[in-house]
Each structure stands twice: as structure tokens, then as C-alpha cells.
PDB file of N, CA and C in Angstrom:
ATOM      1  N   UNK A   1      17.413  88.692 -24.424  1.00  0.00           N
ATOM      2  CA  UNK A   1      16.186  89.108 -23.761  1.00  0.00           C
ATOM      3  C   UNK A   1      16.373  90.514 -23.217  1.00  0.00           C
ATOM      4  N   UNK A   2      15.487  91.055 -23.205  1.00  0.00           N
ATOM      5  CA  UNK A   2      15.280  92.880 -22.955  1.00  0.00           C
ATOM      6  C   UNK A   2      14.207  92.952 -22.460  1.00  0.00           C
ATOM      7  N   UNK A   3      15.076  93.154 -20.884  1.00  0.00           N
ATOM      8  CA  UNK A   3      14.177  92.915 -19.533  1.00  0.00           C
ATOM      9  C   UNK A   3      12.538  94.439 -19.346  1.00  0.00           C
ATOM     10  N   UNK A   4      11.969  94.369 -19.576  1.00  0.00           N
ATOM     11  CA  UNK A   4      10.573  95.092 -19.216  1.00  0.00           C
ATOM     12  C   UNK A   4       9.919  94.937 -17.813  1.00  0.00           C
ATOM     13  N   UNK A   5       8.985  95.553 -17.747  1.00  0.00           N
ATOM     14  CA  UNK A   5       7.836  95.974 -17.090  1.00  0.00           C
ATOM     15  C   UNK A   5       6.492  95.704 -16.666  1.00  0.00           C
ATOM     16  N   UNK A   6       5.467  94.558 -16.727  1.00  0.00           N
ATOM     17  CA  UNK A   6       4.285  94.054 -17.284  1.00  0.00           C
ATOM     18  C   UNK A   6       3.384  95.132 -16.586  1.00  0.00           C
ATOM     19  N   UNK A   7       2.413  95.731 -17.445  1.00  0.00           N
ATOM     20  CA  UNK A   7       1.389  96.387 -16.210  1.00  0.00           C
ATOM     21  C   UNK A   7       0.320  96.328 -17.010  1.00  0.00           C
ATOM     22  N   UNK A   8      -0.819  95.726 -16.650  1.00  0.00           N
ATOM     23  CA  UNK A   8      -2.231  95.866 -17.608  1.00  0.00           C
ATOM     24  C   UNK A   8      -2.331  95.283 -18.756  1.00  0.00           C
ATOM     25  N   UNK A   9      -1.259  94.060 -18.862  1.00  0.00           N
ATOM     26  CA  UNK A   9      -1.237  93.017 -20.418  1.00  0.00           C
ATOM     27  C   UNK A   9      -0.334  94.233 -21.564  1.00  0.00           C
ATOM     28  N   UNK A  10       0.994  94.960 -20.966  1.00  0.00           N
ATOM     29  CA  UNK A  10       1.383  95.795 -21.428  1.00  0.00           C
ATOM     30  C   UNK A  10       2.647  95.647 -20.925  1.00  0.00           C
ATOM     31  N   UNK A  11       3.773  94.996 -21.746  1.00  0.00           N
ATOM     32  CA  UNK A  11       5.306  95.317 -21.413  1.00  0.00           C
ATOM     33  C   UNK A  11       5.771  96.820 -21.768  1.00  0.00           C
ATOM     34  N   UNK A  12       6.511  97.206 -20.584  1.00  0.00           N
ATOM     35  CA  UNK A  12       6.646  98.493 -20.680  1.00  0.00           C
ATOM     36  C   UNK A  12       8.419  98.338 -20.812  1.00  0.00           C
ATOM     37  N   UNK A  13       9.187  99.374 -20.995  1.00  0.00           N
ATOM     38  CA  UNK A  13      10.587  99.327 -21.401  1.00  0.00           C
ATOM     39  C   UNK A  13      11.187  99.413 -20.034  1.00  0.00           C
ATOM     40  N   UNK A  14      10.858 100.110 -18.806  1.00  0.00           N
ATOM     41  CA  UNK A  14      11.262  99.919 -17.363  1.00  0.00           C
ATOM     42  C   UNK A  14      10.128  99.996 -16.341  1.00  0.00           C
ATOM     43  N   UNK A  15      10.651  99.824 -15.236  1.00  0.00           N
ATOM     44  CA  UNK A  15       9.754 100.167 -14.024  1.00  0.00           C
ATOM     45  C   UNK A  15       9.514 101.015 -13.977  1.00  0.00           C
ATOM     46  N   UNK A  16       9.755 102.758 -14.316  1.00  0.00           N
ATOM     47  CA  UNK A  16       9.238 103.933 -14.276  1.00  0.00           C
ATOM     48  C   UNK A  16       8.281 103.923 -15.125  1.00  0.00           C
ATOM     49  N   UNK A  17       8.716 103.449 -16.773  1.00  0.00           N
ATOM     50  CA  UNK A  17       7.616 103.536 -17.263  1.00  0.00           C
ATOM     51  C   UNK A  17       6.315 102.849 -17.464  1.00  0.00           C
ATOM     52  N   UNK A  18       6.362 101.767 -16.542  1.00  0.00           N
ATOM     53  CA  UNK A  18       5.337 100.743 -15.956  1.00  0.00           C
ATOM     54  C   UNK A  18       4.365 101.714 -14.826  1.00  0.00           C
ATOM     55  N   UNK A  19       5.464 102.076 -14.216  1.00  0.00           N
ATOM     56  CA  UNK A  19       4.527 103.522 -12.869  1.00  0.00           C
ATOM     57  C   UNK A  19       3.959 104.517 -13.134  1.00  0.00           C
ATOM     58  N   UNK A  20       4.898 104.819 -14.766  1.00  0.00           N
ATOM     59  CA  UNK A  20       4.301 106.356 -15.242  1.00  0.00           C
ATOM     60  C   UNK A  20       2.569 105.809 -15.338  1.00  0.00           C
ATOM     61  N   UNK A  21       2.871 104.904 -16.124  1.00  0.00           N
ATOM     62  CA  UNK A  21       1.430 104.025 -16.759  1.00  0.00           C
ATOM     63  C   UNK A  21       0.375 103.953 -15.633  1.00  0.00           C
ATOM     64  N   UNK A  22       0.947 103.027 -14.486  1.00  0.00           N
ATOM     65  CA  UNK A  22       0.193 103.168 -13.300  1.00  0.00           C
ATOM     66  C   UNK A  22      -0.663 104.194 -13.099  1.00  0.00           C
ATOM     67  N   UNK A  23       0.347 105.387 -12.230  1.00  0.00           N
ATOM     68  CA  UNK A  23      -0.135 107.061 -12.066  1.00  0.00           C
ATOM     69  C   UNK A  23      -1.368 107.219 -12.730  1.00  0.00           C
ATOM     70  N   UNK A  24      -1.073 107.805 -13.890  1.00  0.00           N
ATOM     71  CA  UNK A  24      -1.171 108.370 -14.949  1.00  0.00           C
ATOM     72  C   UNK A  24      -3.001 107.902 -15.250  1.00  0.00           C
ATOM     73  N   UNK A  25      -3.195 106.289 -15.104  1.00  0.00           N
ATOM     74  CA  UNK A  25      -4.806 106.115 -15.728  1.00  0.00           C
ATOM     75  C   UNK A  25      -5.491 105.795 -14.067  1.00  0.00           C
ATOM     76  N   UNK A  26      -4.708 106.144 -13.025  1.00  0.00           N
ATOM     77  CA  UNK A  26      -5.742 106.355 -11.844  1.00  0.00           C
ATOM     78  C   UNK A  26      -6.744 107.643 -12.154  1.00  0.00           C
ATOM     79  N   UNK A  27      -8.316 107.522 -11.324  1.00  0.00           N
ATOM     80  CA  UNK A  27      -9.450 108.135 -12.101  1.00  0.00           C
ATOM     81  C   UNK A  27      -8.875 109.132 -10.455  1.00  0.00           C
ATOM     82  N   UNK A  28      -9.250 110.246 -10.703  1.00  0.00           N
ATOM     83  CA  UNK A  28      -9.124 110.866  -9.295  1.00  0.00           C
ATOM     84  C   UNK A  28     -10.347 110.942  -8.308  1.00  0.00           C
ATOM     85  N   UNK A  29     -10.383 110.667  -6.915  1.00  0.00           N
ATOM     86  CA  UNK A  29     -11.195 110.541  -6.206  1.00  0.00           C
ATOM     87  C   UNK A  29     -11.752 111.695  -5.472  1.00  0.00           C
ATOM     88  N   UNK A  30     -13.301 111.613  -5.392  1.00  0.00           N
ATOM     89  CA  UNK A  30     -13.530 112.874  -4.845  1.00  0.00           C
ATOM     90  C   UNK A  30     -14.937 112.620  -3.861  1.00  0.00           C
ATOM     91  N   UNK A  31     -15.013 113.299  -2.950  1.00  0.00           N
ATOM     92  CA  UNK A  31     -15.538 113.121  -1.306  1.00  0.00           C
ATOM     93  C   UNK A  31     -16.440 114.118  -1.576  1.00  0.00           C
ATOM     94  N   UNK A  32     -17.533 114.058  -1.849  1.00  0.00           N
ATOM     95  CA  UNK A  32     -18.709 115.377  -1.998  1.00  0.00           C
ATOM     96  C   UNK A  32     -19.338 115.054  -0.228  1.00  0.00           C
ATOM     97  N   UNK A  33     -19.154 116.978  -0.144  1.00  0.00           N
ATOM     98  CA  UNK A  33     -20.352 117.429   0.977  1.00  0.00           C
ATOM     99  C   UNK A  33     -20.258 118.434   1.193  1.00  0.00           C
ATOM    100  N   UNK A  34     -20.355 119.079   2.870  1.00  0.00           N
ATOM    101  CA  UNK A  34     -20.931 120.386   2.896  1.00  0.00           C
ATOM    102  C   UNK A  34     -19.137 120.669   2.965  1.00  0.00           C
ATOM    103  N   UNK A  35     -17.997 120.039   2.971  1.00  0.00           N
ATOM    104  CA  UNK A  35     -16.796 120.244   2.605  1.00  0.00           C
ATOM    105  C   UNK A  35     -16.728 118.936   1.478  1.00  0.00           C
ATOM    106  N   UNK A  36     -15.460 119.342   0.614  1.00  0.00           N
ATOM    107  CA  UNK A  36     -15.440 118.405  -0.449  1.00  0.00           C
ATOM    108  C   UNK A  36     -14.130 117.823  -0.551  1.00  0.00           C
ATOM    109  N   UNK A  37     -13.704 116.461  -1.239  1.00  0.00           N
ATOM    110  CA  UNK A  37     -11.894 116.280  -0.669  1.00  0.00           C
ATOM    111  C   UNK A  37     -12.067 116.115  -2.256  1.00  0.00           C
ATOM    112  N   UNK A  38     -10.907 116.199  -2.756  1.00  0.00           N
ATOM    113  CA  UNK A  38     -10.094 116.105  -4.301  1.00  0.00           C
ATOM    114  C   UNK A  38      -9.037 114.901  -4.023  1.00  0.00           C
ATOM    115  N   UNK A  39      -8.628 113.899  -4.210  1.00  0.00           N
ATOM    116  CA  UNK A  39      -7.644 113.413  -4.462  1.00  0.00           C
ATOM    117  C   UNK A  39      -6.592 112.850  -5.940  1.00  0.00           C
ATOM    118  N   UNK A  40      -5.346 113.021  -6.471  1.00  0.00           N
ATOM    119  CA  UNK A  40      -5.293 112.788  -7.839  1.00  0.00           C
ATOM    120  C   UNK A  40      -4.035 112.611  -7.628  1.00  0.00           C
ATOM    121  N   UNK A  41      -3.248 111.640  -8.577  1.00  0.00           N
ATOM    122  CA  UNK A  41      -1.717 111.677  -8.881  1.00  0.00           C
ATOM    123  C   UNK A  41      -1.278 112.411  -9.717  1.00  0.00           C
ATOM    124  N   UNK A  42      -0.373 113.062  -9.574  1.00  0.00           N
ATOM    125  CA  UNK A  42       0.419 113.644  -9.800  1.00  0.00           C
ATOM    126  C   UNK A  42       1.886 113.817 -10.417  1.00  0.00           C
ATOM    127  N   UNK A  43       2.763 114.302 -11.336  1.00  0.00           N
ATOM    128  CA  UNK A  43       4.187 114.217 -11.784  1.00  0.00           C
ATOM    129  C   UNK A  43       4.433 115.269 -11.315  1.00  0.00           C
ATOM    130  N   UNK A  44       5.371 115.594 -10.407  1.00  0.00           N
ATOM    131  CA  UNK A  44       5.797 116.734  -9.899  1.00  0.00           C
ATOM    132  C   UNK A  44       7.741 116.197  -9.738  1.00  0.00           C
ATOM    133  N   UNK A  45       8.265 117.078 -10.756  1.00  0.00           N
ATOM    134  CA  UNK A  45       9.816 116.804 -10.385  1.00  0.00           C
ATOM    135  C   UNK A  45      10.399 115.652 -10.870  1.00  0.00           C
ATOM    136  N   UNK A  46       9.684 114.928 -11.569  1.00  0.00           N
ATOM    137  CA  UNK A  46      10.030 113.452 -12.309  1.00  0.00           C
ATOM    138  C   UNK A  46       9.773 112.235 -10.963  1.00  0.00           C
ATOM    139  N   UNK A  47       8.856 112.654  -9.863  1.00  0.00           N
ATOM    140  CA  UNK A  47       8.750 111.963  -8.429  1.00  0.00           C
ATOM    141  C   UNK A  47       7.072 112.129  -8.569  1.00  0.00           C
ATOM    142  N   UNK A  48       6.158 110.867  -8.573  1.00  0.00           N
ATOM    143  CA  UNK A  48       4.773 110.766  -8.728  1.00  0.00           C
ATOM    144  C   UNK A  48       3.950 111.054  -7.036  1.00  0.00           C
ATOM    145  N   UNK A  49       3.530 112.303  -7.357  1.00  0.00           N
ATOM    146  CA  UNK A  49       2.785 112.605  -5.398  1.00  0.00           C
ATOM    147  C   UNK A  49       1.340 111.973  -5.828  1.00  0.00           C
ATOM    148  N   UNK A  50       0.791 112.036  -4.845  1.00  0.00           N
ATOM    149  CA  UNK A  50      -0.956 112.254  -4.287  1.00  0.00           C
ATOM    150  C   UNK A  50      -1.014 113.266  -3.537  1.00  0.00           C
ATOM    151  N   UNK A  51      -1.726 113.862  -3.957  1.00  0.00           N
ATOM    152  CA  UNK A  51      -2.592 115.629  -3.717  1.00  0.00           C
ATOM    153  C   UNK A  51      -4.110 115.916  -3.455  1.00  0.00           C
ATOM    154  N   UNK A  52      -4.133 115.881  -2.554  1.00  0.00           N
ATOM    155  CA  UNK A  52      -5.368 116.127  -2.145  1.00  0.00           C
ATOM    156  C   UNK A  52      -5.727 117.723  -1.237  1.00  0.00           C
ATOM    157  N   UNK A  53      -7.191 118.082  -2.111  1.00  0.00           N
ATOM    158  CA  UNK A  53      -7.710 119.537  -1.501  1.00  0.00           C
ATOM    159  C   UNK A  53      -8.729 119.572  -1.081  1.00  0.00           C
ATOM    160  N   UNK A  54      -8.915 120.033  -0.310  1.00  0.00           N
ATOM    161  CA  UNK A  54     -10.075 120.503   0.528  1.00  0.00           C
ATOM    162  C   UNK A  54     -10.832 121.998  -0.116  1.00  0.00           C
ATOM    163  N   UNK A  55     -12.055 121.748  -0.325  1.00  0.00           N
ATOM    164  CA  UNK A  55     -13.068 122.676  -0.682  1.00  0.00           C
ATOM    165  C   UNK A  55     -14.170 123.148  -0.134  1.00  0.00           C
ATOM    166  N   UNK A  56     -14.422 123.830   0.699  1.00  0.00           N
ATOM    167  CA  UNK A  56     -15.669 124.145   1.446  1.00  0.00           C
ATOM    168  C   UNK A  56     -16.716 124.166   1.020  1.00  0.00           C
ATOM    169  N   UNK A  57     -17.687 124.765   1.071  1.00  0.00           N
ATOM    170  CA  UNK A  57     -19.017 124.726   0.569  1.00  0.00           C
ATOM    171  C   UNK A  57     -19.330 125.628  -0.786  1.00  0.00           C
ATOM    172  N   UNK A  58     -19.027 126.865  -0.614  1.00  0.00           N
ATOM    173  CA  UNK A  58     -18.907 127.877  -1.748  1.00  0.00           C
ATOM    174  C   UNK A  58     -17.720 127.361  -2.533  1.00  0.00           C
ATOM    175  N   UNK A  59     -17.266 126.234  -2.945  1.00  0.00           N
ATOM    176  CA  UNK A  59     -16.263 125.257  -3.563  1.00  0.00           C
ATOM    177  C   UNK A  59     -14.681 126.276  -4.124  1.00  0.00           C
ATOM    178  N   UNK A  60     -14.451 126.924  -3.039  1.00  0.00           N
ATOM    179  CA  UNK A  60     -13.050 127.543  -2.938  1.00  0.00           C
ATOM    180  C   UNK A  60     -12.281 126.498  -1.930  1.00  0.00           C
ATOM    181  N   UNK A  61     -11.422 126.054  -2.802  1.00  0.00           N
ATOM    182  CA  UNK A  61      -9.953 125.496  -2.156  1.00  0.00           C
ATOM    183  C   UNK A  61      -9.720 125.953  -0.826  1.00  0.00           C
ATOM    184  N   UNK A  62      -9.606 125.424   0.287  1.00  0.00           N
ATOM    185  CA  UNK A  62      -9.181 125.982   1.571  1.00  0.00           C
ATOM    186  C   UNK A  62      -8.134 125.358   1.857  1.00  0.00           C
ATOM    187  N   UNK A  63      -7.383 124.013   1.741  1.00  0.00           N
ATOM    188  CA  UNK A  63      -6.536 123.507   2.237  1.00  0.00           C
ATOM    189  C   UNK A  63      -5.930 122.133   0.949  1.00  0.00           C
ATOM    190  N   UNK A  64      -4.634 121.664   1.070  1.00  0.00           N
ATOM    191  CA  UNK A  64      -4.623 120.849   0.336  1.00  0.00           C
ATOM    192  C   UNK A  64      -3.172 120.560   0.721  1.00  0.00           C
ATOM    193  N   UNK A  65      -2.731 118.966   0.430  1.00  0.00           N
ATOM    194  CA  UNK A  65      -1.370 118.778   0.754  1.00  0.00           C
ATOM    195  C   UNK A  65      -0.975 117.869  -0.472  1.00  0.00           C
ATOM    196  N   UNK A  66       0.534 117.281  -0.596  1.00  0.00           N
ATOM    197  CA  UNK A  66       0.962 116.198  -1.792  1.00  0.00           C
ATOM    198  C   UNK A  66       2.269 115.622  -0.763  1.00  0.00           C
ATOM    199  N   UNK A  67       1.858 114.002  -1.013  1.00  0.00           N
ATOM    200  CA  UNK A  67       2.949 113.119  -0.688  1.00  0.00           C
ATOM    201  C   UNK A  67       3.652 112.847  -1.443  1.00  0.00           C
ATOM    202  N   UNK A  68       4.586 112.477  -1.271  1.00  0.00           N
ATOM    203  CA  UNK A  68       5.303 111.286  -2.711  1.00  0.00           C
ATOM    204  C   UNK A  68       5.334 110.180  -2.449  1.00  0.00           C
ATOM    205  N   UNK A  69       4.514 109.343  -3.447  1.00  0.00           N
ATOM    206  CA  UNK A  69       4.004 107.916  -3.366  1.00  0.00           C
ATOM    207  C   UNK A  69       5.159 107.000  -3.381  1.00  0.00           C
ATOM    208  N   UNK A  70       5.679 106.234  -3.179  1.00  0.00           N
ATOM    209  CA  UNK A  70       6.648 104.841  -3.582  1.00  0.00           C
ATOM    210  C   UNK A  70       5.813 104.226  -4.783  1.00  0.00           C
ATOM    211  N   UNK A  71       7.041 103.880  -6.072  1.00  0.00           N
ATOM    212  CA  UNK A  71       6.156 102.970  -6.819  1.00  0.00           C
ATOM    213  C   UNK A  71       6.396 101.889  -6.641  1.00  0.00           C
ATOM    214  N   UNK A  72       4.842 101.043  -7.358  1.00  0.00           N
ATOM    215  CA  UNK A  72       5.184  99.533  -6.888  1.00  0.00           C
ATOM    216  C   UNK A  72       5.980  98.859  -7.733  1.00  0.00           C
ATOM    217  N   UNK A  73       6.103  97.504  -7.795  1.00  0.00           N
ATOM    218  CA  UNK A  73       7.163  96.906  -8.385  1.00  0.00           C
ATOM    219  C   UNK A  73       5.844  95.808  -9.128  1.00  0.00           C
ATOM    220  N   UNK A  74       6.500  95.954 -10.572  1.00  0.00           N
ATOM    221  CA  UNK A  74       5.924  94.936 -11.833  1.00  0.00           C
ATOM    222  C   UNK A  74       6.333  94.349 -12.092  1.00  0.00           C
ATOM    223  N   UNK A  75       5.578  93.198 -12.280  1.00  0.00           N
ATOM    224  CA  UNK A  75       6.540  91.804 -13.260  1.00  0.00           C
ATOM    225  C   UNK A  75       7.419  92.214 -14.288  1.00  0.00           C
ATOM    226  N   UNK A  76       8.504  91.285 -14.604  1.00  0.00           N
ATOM    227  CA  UNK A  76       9.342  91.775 -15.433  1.00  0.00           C
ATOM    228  C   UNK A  76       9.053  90.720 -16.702  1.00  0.00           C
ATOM    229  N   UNK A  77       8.810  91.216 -17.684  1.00  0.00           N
ATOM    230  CA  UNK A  77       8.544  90.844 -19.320  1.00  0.00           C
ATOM    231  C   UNK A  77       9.931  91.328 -19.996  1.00  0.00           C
ATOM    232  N   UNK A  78       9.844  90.186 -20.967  1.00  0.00           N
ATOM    233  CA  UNK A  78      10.467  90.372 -22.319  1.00  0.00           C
ATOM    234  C   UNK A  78       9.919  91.567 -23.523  1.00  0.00           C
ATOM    235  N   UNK A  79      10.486  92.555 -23.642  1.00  0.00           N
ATOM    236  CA  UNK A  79      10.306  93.587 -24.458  1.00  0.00           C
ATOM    237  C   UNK A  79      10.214  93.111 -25.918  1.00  0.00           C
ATOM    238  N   UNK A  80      10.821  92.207 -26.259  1.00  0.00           N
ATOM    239  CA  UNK A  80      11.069  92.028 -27.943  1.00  0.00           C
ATOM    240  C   UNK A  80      10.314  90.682 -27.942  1.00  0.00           C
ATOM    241  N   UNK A  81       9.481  90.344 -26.965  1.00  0.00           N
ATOM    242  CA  UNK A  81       8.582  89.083 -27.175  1.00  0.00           C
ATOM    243  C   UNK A  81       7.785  89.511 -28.104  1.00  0.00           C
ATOM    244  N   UNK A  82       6.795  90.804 -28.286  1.00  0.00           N
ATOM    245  CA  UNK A  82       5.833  90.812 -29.147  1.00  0.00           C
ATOM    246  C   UNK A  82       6.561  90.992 -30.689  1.00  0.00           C
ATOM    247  N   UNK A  83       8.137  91.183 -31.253  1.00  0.00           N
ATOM    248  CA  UNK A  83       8.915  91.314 -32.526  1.00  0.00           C
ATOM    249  C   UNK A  83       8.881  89.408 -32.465  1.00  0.00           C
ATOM    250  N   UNK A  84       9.171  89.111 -31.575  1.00  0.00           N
ATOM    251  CA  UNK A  84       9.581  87.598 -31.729  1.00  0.00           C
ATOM    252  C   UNK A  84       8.164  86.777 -31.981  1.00  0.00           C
ATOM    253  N   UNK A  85       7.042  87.113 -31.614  1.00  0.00           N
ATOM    254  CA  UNK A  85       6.350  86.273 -31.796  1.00  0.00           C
ATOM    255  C   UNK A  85       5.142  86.736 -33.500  1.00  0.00           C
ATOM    256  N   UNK A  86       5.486  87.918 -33.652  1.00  0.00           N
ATOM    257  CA  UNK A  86       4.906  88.788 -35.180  1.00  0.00           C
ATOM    258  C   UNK A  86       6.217  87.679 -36.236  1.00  0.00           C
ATOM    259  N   UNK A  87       7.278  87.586 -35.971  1.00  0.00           N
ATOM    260  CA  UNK A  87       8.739  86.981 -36.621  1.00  0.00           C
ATOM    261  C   UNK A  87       8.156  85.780 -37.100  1.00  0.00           C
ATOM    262  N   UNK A  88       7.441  84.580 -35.884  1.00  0.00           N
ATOM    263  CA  UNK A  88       7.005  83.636 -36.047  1.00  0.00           C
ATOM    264  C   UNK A  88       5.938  83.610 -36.716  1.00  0.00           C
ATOM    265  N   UNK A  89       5.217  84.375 -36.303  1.00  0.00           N
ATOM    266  CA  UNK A  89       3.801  84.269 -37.663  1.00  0.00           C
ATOM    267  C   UNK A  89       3.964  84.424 -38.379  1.00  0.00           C
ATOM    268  N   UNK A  90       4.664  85.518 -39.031  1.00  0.00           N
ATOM    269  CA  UNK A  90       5.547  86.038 -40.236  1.00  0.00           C
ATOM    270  C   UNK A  90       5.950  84.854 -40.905  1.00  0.00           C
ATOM    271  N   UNK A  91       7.125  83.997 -40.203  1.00  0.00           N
ATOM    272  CA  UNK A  91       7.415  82.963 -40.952  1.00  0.00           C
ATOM    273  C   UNK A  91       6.333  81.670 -41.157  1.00  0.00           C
ATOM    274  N   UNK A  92       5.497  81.548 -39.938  1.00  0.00           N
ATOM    275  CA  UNK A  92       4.384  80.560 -40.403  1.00  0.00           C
ATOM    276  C   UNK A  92       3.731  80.765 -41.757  1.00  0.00           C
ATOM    277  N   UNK A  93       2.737  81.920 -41.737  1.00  0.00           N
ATOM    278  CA  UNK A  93       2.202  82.683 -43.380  1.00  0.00           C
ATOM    279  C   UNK A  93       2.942  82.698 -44.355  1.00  0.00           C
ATOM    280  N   UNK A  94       4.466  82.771 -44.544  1.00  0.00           N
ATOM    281  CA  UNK A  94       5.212  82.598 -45.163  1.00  0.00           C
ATOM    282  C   UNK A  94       5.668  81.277 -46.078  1.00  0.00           C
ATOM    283  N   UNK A  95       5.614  80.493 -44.979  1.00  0.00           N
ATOM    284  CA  UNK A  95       5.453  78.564 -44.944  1.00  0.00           C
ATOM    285  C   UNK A  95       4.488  78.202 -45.675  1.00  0.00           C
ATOM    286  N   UNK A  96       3.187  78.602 -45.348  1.00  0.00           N
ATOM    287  CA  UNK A  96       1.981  77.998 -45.646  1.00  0.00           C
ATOM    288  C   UNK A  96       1.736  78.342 -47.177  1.00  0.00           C
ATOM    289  N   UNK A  97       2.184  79.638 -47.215  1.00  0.00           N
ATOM    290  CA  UNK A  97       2.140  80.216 -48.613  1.00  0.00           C
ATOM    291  C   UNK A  97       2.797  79.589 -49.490  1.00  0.00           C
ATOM    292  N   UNK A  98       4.362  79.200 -49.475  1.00  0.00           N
ATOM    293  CA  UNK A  98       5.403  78.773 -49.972  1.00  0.00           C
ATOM    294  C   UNK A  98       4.565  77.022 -50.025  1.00  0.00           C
ATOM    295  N   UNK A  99       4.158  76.171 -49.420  1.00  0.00           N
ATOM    296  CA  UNK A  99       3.327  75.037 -49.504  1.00  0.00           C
ATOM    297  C   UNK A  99       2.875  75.054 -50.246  1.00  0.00           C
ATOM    298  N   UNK A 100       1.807  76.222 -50.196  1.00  0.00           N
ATOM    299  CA  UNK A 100       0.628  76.008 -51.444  1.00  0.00           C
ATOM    300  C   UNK A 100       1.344  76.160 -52.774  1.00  0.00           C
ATOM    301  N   UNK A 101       2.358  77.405 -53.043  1.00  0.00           N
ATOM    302  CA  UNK A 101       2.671  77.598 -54.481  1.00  0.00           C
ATOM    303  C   UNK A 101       3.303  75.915 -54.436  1.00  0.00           C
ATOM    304  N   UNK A 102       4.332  76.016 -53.977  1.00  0.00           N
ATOM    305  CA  UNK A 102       4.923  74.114 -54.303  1.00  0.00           C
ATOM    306  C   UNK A 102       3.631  73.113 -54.732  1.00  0.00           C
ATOM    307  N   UNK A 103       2.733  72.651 -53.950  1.00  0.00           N
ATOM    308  CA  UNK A 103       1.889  71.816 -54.291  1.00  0.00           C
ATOM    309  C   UNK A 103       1.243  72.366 -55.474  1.00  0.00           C
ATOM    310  N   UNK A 104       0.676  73.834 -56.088  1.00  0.00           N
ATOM    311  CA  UNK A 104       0.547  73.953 -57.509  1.00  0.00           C
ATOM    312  C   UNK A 104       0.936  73.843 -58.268  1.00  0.00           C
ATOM    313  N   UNK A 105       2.824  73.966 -58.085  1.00  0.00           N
ATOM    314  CA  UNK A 105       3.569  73.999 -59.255  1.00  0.00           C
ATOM    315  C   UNK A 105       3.444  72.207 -59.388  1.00  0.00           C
ATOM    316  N   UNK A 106       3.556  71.522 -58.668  1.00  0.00           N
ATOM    317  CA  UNK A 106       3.484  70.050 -58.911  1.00  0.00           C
ATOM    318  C   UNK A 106       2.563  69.500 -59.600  1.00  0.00           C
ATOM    319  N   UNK A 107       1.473  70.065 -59.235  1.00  0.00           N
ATOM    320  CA  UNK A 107      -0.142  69.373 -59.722  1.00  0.00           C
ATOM    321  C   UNK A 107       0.376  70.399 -61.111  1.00  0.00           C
ATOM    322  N   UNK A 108       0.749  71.282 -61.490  1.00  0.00           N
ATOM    323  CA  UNK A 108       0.641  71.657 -62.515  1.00  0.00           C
ATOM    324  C   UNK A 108       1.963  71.236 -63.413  1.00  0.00           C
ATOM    325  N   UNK A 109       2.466  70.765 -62.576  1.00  0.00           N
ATOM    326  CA  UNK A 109       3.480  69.838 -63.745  1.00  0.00           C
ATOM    327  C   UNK A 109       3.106  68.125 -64.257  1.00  0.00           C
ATOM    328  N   UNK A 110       2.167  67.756 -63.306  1.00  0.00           N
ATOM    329  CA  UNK A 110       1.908  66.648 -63.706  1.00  0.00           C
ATOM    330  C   UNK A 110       0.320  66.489 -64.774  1.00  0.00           C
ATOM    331  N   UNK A 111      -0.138  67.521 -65.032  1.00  0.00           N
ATOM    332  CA  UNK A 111      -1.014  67.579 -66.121  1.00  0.00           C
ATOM    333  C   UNK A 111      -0.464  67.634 -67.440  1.00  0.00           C
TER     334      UNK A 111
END
């Protein structure tokens, strides 16, 4: 077994790359008014921040800061489950196939 990641019906190969995944499809959030806020994740340094800016009215950047987030922790999946279970169908279709030619060659030996 080849321990993974689960995030979104998606075994990933580790926990980073379960977080990259995370990060990565957050939509970025944004605060409209007579000031405006930006918020978005970020890869900065191989360490995932949140960054958020401030925009005034004439929508020039005035202020903005970045944390570095903690990532969370994902279920852990079997990586070679989806080879192992294509293996099994593989051999089912295989079976079923191998059935049918047998039962033709029979019926066609007994005519």
C-alpha cells in the first residue's frame, strides 16, 4: 500500500500535494466599496500565504499584507487503489471474454 492524500474524491501522492490542490482551486475573495479588500492564496517560497490588499476608491492598492497559512491534514488513501481496481476489471472483461470464446468453441464442437 502507497500511503496518499484524499482531497475532493482525488488521492493525491502526499499531504503537500493534497494542500497544493487545496490552495490552488480557492476562488479569491473580494469586499467591494468606497475601499475594496482582495483576498487570495498564494505559493510564495514553497510555504502557501493569504494576501490580502486594500484598494481605495480610484482602485490603487494602498495597503496589503500575507500570512502563512498552516495546511490542513487529509485523509490518507491508497495511491495504487485506482491500478488495482482498472487490474480487476481488466481481469473481469478478460474472464467474461475467455467464457464466451469457451462456450462457442463447445457449441461449435458439438454440431
Amino acid at each position: 500500500m502507497s500511503t496518499g492524500a484524499l482531497f475532493n474524491g482525488m488521492c493525491y501522492p502526499s499531504q503537500s500535494a493534497a494542500a497544493d490542490a487545496f490552495y490552488s482551486t480557492a476562488a479569491p475573495a473580494t469586499l467591494p466599496g468606497s475601499t475594496s479588500y482582495t483576498g487570495f492564496y498564494r505559493l510564495i517560497a514553497g510555504q502557501w500565504n493569504y494576501t490580502q490588499t486594500t484598494y481605495n476608491s480610484s482602485g490603487v492598492a494602498t495597503n496589503g499584507w500575507n500570512v502563512v497559512v498552516n495546511s490542513p491534514t487529509f485523509p490518507t488513501c491508497d495511491t495504487l487503489q485506482n491500478l488495482n481496481d482498472g487490474l480487476t476489471l481488466g481481469w473481469l472483461i478478460a474472464s467474461v471474454w475467455a467464457g464466451v470464446w469457451a462456450f462457442k468453441a463447445m457449441r461449435k464442437g458439438t454440431e
